[in-house]
C-alpha atoms as a PDB file:
ATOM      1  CA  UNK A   1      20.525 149.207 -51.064  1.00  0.00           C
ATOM      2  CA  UNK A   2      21.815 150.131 -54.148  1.00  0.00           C
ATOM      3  CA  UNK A   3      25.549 149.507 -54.508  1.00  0.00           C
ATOM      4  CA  UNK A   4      28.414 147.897 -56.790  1.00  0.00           C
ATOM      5  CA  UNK A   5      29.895 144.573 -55.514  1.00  0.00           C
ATOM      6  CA  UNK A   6      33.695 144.249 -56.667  1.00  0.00           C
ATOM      7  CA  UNK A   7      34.695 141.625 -54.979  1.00  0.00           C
ATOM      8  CA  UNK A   8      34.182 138.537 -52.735  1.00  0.00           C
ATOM      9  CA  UNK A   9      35.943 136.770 -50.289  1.00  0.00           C
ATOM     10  CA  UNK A  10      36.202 133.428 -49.424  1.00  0.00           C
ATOM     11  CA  UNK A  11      36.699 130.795 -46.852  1.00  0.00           C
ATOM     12  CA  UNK A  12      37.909 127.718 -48.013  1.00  0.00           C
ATOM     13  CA  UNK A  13      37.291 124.371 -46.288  1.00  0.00           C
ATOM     14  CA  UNK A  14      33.618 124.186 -45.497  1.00  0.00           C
ATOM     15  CA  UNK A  15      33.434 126.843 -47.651  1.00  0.00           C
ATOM     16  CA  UNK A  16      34.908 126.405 -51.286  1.00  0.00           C
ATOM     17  CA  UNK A  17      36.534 122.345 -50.635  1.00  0.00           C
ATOM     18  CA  UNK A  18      36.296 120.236 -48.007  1.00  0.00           C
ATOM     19  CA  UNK A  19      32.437 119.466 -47.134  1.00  0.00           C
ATOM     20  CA  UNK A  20      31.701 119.455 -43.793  1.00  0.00           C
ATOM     21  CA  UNK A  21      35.526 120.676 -42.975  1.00  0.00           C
ATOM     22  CA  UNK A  22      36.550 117.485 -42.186  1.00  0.00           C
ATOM     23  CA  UNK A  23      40.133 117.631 -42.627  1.00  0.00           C
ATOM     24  CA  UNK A  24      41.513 119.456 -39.513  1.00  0.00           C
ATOM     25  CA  UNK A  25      38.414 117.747 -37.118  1.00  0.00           C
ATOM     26  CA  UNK A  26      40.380 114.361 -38.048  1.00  0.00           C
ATOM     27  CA  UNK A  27      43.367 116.306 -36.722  1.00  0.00           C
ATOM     28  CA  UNK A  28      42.803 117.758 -33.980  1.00  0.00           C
ATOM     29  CA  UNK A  29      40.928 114.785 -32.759  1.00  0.00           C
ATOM     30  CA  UNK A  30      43.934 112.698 -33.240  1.00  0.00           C
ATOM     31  CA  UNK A  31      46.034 115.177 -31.376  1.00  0.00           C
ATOM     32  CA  UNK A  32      43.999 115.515 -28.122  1.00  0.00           C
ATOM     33  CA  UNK A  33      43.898 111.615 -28.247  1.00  0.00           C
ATOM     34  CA  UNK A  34      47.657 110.972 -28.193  1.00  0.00           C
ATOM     35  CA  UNK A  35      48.017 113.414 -25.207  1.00  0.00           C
ATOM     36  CA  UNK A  36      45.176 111.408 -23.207  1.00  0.00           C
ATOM     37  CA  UNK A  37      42.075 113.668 -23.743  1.00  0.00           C
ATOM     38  CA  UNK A  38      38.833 112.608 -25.763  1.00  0.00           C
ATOM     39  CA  UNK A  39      37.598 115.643 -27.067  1.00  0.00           C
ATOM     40  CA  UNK A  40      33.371 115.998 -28.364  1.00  0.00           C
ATOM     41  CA  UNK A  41      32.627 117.412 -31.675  1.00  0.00           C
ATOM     42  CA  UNK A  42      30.987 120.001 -30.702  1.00  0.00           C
ATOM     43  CA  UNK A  43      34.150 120.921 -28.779  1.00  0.00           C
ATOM     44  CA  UNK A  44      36.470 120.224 -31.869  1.00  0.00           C
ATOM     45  CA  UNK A  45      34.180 122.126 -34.211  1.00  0.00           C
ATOM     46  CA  UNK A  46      33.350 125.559 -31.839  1.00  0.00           C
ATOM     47  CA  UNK A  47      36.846 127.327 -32.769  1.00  0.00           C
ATOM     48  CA  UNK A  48      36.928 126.270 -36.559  1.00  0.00           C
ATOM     49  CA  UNK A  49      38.097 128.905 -38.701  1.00  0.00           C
ATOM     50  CA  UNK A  50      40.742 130.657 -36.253  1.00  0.00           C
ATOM     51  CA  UNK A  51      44.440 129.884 -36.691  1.00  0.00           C
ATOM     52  CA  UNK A  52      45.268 126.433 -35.918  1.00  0.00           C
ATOM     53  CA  UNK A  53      47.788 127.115 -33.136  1.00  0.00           C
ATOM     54  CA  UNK A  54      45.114 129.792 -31.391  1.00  0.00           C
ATOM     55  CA  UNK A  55      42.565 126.566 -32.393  1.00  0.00           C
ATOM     56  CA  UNK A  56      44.428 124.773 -29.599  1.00  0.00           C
ATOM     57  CA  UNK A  57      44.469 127.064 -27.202  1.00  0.00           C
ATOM     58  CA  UNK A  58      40.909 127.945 -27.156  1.00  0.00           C
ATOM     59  CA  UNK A  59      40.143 124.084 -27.005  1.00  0.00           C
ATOM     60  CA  UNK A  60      42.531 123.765 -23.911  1.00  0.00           C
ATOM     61  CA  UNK A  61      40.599 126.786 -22.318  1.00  0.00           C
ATOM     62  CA  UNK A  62      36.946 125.285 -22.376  1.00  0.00           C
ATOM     63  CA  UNK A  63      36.363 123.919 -18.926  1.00  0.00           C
ATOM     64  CA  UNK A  64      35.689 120.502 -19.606  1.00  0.00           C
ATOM     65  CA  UNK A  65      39.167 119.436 -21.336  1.00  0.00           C
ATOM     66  CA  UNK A  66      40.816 122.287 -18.892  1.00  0.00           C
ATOM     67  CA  UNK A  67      39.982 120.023 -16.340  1.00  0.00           C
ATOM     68  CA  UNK A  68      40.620 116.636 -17.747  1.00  0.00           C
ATOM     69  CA  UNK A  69      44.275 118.121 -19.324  1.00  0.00           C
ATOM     70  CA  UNK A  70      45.129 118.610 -14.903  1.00  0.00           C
ATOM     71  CA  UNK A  71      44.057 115.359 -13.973  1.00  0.00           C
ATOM     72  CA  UNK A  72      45.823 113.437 -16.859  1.00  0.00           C
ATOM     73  CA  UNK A  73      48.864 115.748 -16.625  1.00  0.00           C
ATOM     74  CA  UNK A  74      49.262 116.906 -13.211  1.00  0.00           C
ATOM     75  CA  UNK A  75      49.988 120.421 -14.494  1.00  0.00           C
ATOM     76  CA  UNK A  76      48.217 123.333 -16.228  1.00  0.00           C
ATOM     77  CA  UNK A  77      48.165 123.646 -19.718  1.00  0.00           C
ATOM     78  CA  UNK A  78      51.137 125.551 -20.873  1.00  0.00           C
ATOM     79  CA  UNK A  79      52.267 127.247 -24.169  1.00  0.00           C
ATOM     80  CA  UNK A  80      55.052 124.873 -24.137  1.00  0.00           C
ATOM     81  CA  UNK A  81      52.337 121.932 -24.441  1.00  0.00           C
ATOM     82  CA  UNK A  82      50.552 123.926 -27.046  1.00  0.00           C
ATOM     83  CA  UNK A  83      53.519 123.930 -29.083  1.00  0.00           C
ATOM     84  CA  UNK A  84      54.155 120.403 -28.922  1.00  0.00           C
ATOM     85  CA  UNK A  85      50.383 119.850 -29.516  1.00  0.00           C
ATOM     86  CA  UNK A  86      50.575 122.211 -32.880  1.00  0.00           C
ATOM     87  CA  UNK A  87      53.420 120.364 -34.543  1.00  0.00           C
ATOM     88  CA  UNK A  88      51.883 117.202 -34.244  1.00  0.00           C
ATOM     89  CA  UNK A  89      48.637 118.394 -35.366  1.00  0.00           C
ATOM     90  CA  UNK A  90      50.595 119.867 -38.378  1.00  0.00           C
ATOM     91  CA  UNK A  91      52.248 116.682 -39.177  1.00  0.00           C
ATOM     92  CA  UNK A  92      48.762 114.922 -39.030  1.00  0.00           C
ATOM     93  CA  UNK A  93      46.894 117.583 -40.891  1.00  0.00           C
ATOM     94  CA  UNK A  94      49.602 117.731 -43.572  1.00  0.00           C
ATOM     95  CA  UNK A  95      49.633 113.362 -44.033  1.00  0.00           C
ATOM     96  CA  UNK A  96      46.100 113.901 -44.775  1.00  0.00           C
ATOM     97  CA  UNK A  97      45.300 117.132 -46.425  1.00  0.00           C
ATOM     98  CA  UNK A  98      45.324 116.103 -49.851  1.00  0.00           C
ATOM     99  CA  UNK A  99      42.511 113.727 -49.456  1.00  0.00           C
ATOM    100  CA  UNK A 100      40.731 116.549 -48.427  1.00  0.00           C
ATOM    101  CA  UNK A 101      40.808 119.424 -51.194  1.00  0.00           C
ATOM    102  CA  UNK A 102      37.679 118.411 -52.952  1.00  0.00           C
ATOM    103  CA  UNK A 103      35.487 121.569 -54.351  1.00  0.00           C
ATOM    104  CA  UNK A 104      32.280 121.642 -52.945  1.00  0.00           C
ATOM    105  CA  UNK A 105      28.664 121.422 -54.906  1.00  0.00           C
ATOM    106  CA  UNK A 106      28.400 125.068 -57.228  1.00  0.00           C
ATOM    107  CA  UNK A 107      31.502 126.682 -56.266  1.00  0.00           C
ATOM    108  CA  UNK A 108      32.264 126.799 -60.051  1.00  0.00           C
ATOM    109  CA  UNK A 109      29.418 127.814 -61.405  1.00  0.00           C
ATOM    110  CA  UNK A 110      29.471 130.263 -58.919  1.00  0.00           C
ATOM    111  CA  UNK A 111      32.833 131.757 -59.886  1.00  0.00           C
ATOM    112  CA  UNK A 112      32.043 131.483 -64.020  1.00  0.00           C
ATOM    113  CA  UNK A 113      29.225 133.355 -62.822  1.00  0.00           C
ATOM    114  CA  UNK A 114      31.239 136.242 -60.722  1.00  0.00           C
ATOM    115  CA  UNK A 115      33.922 136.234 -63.703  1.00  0.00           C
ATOM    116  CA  UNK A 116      31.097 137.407 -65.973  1.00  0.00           C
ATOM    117  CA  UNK A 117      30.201 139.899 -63.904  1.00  0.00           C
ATOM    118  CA  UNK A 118      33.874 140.702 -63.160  1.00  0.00           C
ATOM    119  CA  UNK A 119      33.779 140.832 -59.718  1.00  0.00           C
ATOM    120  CA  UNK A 120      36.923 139.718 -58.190  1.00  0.00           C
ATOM    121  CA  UNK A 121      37.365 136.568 -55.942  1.00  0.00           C
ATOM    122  CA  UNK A 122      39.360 136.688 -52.840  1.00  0.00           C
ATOM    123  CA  UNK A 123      39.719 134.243 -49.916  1.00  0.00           C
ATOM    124  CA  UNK A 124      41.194 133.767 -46.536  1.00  0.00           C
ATOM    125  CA  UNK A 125      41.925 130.459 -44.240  1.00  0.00           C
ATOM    126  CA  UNK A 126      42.702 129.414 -40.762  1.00  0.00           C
ATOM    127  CA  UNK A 127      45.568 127.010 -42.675  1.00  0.00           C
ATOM    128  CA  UNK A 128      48.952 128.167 -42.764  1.00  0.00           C
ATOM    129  CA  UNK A 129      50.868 128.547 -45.739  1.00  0.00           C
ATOM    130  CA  UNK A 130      52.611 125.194 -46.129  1.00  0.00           C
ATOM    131  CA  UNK A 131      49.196 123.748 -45.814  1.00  0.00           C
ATOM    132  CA  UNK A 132      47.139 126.007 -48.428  1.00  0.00           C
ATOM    133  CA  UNK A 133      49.779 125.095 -50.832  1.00  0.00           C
ATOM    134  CA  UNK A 134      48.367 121.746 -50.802  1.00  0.00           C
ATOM    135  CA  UNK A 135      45.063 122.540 -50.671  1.00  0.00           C
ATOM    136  CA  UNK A 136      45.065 125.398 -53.614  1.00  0.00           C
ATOM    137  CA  UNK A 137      46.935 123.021 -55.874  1.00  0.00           C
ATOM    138  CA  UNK A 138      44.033 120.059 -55.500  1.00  0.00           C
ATOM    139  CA  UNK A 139      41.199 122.916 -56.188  1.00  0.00           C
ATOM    140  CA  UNK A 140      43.410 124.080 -59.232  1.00  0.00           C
ATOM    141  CA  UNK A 141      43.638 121.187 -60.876  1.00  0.00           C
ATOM    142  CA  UNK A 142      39.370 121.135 -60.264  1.00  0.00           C
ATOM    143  CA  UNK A 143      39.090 124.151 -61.898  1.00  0.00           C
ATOM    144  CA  UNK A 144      38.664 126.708 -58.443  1.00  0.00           C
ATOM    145  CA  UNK A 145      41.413 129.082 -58.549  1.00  0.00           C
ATOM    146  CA  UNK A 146      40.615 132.278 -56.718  1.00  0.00           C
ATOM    147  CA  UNK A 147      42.145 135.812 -57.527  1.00  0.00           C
ATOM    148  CA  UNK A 148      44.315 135.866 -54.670  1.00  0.00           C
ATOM    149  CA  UNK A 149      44.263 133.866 -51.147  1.00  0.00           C
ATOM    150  CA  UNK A 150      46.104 135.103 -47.605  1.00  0.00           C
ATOM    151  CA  UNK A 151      46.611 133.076 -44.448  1.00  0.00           C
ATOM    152  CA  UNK A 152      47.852 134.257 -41.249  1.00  0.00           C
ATOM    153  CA  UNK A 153      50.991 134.025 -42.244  1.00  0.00           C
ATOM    154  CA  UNK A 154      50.626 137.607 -43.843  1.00  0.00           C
ATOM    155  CA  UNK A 155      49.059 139.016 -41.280  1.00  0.00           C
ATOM    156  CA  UNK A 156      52.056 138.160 -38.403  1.00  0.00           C
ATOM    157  CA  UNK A 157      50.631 134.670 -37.362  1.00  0.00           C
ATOM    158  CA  UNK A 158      46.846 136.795 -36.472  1.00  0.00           C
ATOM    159  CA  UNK A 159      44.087 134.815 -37.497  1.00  0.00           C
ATOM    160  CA  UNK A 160      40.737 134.881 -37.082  1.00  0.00           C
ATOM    161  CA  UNK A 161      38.530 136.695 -35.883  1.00  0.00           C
ATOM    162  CA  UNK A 162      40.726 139.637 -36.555  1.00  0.00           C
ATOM    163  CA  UNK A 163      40.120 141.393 -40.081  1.00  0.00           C
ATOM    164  CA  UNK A 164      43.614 141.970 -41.147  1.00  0.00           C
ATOM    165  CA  UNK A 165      43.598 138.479 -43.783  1.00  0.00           C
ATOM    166  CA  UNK A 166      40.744 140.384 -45.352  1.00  0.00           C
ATOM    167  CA  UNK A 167      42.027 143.664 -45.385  1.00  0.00           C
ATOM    168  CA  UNK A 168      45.437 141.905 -47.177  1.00  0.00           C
ATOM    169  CA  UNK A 169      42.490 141.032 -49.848  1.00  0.00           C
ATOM    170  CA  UNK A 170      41.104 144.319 -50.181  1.00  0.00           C
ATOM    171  CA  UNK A 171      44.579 145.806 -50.974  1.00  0.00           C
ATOM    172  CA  UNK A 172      45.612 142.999 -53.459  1.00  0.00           C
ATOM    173  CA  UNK A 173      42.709 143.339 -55.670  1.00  0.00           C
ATOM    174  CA  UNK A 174      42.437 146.909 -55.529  1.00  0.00           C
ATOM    175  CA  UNK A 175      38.932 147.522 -53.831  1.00  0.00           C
ATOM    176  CA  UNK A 176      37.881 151.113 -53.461  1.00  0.00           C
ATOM    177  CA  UNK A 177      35.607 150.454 -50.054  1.00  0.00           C
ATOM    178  CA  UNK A 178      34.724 148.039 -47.617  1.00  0.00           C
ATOM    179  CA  UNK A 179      30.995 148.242 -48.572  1.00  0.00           C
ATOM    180  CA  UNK A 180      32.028 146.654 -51.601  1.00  0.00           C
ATOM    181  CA  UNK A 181      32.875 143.239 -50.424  1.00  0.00           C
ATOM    182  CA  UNK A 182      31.136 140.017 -49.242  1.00  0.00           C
ATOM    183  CA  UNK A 183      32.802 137.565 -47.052  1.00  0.00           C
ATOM    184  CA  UNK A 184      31.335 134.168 -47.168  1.00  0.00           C
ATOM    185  CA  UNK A 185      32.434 131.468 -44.593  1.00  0.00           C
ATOM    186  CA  UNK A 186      31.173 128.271 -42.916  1.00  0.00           C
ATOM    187  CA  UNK A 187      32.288 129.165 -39.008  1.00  0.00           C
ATOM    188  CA  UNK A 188      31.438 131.499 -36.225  1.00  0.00           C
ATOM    189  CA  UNK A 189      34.942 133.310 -36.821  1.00  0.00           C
ATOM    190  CA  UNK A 190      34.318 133.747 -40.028  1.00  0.00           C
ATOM    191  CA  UNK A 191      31.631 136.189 -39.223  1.00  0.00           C
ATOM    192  CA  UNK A 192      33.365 138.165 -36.730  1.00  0.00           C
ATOM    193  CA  UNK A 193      36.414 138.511 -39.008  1.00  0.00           C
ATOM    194  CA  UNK A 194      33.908 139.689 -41.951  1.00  0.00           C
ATOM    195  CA  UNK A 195      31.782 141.877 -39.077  1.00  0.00           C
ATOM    196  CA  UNK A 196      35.373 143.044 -37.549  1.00  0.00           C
ATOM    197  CA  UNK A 197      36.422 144.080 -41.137  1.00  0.00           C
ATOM    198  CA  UNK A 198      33.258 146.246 -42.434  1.00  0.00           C
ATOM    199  CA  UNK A 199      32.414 143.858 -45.443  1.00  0.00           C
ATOM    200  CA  UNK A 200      28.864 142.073 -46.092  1.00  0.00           C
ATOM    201  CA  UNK A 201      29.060 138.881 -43.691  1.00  0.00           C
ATOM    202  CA  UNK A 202      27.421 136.032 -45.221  1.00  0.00           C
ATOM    203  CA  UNK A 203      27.432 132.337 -43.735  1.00  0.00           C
ATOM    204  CA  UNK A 204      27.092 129.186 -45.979  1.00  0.00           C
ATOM    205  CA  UNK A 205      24.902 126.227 -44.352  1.00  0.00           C
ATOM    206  CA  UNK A 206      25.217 123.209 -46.589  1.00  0.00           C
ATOM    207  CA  UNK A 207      28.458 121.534 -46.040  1.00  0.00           C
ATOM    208  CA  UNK A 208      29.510 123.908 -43.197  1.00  0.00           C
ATOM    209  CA  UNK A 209      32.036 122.820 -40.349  1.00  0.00           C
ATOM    210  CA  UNK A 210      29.112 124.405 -38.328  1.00  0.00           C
ATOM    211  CA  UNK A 211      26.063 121.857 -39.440  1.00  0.00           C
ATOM    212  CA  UNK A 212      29.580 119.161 -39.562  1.00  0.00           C
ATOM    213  CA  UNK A 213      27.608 116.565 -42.030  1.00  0.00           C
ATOM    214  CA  UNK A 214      29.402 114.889 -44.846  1.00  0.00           C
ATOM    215  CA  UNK A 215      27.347 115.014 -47.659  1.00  0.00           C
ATOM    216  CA  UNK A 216      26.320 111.778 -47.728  1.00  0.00           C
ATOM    217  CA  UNK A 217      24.756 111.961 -43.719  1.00  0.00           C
ATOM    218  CA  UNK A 218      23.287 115.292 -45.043  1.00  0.00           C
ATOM    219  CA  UNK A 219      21.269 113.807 -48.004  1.00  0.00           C
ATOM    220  CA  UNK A 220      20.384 110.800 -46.336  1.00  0.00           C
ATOM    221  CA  UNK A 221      18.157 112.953 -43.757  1.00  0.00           C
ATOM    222  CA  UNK A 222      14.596 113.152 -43.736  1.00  0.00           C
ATOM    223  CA  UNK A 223      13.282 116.206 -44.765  1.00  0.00           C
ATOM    224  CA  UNK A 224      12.330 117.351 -41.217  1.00  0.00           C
ATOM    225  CA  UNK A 225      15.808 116.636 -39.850  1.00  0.00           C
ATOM    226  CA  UNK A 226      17.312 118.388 -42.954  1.00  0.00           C
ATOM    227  CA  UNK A 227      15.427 121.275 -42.023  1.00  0.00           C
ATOM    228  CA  UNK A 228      16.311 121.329 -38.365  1.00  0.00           C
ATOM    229  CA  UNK A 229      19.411 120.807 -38.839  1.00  0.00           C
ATOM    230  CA  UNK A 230      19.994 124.033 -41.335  1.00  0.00           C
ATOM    231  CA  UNK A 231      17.915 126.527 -38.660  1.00  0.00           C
ATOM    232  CA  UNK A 232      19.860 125.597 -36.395  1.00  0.00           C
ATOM    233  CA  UNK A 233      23.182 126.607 -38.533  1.00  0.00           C
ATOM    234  CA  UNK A 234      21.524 129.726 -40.038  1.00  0.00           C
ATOM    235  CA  UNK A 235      20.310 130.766 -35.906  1.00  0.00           C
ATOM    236  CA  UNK A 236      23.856 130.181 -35.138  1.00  0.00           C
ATOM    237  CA  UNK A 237      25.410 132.934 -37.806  1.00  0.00           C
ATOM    238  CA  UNK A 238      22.761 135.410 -37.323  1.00  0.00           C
ATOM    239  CA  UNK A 239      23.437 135.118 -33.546  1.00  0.00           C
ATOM    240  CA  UNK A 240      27.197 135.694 -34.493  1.00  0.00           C
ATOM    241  CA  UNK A 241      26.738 138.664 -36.822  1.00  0.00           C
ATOM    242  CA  UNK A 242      25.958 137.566 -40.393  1.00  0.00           C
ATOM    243  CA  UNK A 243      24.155 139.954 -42.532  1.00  0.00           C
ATOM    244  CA  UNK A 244      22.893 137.080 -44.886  1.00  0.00           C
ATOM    245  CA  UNK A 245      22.634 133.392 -44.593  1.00  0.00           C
ATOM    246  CA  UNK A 246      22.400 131.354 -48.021  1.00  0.00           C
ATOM    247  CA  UNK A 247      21.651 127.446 -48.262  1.00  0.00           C
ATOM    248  CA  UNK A 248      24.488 126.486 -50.647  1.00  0.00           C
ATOM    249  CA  UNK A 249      26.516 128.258 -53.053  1.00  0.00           C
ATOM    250  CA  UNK A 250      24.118 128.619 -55.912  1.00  0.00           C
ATOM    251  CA  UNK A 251      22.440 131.124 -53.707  1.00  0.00           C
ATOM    252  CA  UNK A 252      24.916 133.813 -54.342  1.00  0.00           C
ATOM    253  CA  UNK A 253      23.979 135.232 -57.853  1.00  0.00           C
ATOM    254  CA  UNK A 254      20.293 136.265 -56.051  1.00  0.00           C
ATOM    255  CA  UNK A 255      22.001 137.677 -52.823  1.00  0.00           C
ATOM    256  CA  UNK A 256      24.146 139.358 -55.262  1.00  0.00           C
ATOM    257  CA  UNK A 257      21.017 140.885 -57.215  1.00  0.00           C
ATOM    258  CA  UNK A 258      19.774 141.944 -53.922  1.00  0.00           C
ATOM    259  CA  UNK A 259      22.763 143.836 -52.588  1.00  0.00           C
ATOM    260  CA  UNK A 260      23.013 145.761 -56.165  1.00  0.00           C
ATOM    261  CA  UNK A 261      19.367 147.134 -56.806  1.00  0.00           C
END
């Protein structure tokens, strides 16, 4: 497929900082905790990547807290409850965040490499504002600063998996067609929102929310359970949509070669 790339997109924590996305798990553990509910990780992790707020919501809609929210509460979940569930997960993400901003293994050797070619570097995020401020100011001072970045806030509050953060991208940096653009993220949504938007949808295995290692528990592995654990990330995207699925970040500049010959 011969073709020019001119720009790509990404996520950010699992993604670009944060390995394993560790930062809002803490959170939104801690939150369904204080209001009497013991959530798995598999629950905590299934939604990463959407809007915090909608985050909630979808976690109070799987069947299993539904039901355990009614017996501790007496009541259905309301929006009212979400609310009060959001701003304390905001006031525990944000006491924490900055712990959490760390650029992940050859994100900037990646972008030295997409400067070169000068191919532009966009990103969205399931953070709001107030939080990415925090977070893009601990990846600047590592040397990560992408082109321009967009969080829901933008975009009227819509998240994930809608396209609009990406489209916000597109007209920032000036890009001439959709077919022009890879999306790289680390969740489930942020296939759809690549798929939803037209762009190249490309998932990132090592240090994913979706394999949800830190990257110690990764390395310590065997070899066999290293390798289960990554088909069972990559089955996961190409179930959801992705076009390409690439170990870690250093496998960019070859998918890259690929889409352009």
């Amino acid at each position: 497929m011969n073709r020019r790339i001119e720009a790509v997109i990404f996520d950010w924590a699992g993604t670009t900082v944060d390995y394993g996305c560790f930062a809002p798990v803490q959170a939104f553990v801690e939150v369904f905790r204080h209001f009497g509910i013991e959530p798995t990780m598999d629950e905590v992790r299934e939604p990463m990547g959407m809007l915090k707020i909608d985050h909630i919501r979808t976690m109070l809609s799987m069947p299993r807290i539904h039901d355990l929210w009614v017996k501790e509460h007496k009541t259905e979940p309301s929006e009212e409850h979400v609310r009060q569930m959001y701003d304390l997960f905001e006031s525990k993400l944000m006491g924490i965040l900055e712990q959490f901003t760390k650029v992940k293994p050859y994100v900037l050797e990646t972008v030295e490499m997409l400067r070169e070619k000068e191919i532009k570097i966009g990103s969205t995020t399931g953070y709001t504002d107030e939080m990415m401020e925090v977070v893009v100011k601990g990846a600047r001072e590592q040397g990560y600063e992408p082109d321009a970045w967009f969080s829901p806030d933008s975009t009227g509050g819509i998240g994930r998996p809608y396209p609009y953060m990406i489209f916000k991208n597109l007209e920032a940096l000036k890009i001439s067609s959709v077919k022009n653009v890879v999306k790289i993220g680390d969740t489930v949504s942020d296939i759809k929102e690549a798929r939803h938007a037209g762009v190249i949808s490309v998932g990132i295995v090592e240090g994913s929310s979706e394999m949800g290692l830190t990257e110690e528990e990764y390395t310590d592995m065997t070899d066999s359970q290293r390798e289960n654990a990554c088909r069972k990330v990559k089955e996961t995207f190409k179930n959801a949509g992705a076009h390409y699925v690439i170990q870690n970040m250093s496998g960019l500049e070859e998918l890259l070669k690929k889409l352009t010959q």
